[in-house]
Protein backbone atom coordinates (compact mmCIF):
# COMPACT_ATOMS: atom_id res chain seq x y z
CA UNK A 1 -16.22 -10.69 -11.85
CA UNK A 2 -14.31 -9.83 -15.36
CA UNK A 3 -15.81 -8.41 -17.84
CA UNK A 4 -15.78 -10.34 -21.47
CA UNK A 5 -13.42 -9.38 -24.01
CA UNK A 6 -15.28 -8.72 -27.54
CA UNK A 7 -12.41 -8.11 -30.17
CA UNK A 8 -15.13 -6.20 -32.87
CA UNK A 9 -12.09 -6.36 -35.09
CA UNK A 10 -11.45 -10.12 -33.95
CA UNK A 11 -12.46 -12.12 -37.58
CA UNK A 12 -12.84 -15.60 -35.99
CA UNK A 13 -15.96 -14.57 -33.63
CA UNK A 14 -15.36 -16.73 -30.83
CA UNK A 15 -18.10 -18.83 -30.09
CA UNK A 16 -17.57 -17.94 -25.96
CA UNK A 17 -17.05 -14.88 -24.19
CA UNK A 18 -13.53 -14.25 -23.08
CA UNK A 19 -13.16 -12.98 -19.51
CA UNK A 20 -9.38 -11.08 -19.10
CA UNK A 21 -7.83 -12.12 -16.16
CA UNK A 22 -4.43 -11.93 -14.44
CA UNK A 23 -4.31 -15.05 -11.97
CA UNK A 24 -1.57 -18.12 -11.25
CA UNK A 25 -2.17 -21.77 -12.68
CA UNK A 26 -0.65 -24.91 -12.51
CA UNK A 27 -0.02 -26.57 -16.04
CA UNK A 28 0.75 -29.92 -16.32
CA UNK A 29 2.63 -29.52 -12.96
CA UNK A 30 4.25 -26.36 -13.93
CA UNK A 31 3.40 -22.17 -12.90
CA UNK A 32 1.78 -20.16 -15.18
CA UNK A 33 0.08 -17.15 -15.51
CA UNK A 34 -3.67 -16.68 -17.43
CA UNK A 35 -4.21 -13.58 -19.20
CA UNK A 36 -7.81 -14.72 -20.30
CA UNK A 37 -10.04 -17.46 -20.02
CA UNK A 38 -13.34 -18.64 -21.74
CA UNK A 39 -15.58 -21.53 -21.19
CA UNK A 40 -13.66 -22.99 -24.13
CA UNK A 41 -10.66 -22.08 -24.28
CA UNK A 42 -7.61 -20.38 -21.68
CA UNK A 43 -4.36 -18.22 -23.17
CA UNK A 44 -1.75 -18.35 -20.43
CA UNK A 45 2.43 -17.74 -20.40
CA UNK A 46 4.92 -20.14 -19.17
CA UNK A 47 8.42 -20.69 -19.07
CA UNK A 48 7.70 -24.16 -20.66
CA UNK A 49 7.99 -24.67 -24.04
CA UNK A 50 4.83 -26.47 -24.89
CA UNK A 51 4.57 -28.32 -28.48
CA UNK A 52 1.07 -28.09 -30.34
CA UNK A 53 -1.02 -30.27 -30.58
CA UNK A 54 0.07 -31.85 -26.49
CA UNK A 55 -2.36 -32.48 -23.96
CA UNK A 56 -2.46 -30.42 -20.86
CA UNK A 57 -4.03 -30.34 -17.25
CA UNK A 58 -4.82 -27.33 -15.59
CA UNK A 59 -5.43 -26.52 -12.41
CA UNK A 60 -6.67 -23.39 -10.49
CA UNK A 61 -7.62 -22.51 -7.00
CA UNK A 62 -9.92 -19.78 -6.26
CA UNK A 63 -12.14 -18.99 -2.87
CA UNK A 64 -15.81 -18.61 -2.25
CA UNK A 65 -17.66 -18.52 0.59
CA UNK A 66 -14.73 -18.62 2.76
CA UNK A 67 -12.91 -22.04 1.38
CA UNK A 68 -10.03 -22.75 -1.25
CA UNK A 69 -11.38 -24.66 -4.02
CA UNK A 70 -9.34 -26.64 -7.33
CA UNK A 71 -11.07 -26.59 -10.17
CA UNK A 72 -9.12 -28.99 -13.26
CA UNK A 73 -9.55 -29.55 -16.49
CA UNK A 74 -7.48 -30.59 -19.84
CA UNK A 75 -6.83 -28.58 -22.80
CA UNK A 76 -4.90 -28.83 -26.18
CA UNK A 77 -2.59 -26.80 -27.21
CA UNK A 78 -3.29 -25.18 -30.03
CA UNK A 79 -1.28 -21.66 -30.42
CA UNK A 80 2.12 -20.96 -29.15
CA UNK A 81 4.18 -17.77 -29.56
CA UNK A 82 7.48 -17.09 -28.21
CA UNK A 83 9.07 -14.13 -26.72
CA UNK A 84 11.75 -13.07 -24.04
CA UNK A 85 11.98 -16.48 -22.96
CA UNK A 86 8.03 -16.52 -22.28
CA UNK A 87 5.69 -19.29 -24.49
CA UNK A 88 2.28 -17.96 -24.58
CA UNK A 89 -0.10 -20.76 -24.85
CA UNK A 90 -3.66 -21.28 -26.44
CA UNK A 91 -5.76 -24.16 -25.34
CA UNK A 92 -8.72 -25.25 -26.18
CA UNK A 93 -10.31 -27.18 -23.47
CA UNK A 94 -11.10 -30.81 -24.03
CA UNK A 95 -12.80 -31.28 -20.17
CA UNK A 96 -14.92 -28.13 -18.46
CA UNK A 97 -13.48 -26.73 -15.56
CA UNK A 98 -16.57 -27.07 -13.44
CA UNK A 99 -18.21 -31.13 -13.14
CA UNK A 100 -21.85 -30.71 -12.23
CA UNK A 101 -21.25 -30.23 -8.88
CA UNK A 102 -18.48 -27.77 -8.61
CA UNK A 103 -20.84 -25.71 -10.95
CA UNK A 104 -23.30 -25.86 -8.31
CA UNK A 105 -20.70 -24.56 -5.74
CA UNK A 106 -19.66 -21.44 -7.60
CA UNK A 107 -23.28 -20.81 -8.83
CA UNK A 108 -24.56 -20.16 -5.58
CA UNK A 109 -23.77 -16.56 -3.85
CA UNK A 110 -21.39 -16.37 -0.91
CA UNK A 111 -22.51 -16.16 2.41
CA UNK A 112 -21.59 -12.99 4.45
């Protein structure tokens, strides 16, 4: 698993744990790669120039136990930065990643 991110020079205090990461996601239909993700909140890079304040799905597939799963949710954009012909992108999620029952999928261990 990650570890969290704490920034002790960070002056907004996040109000979630950040969890560095370096793994492919699909944005609104397009690739992109997440460099950190929280349980509010995902910063990710894209080719696509995305304008503030737009909505955006996201989509990521991971395995446990054995089986691919999607997980989906929407976020708002609310930082982009430009570089190289890169747009990093904050969003803060408006949906959680997990529903109730996807939760209970990833909550339980893996069997061996």
């Amino acid at each position: 698993m990650p570890s969290p991110t704490r920034r002790v020079e960070d002056p907004d205090h996040r109000a979630a744990a950040r969890f560095d990461t370096a793994m492919t996601v699909d944005v609104s239909g397009h690739k992109a790669e997440a460099h950190n993700i929280s349980a509010t909140g995902v910063y990710f890079e894209t080719d696509v120039d995305m304008p503030l304040g737009s909505l955006v799905n996201l989509s990521v597939q991971f395995t446990h136990g054995g089986r691919k799963h999607w997980v989906s949710c929407e976020g708002k954009v609310v930082r982009v930065t430009h570089a190289d012909g890169h747009h990093g992108v904050g969003a803060q999620l408006t949906t959680p990643f997990f529903s109730p029952e996807e939760e209970k999928i990833v909550a339980r261990p893996a069997k061996r």
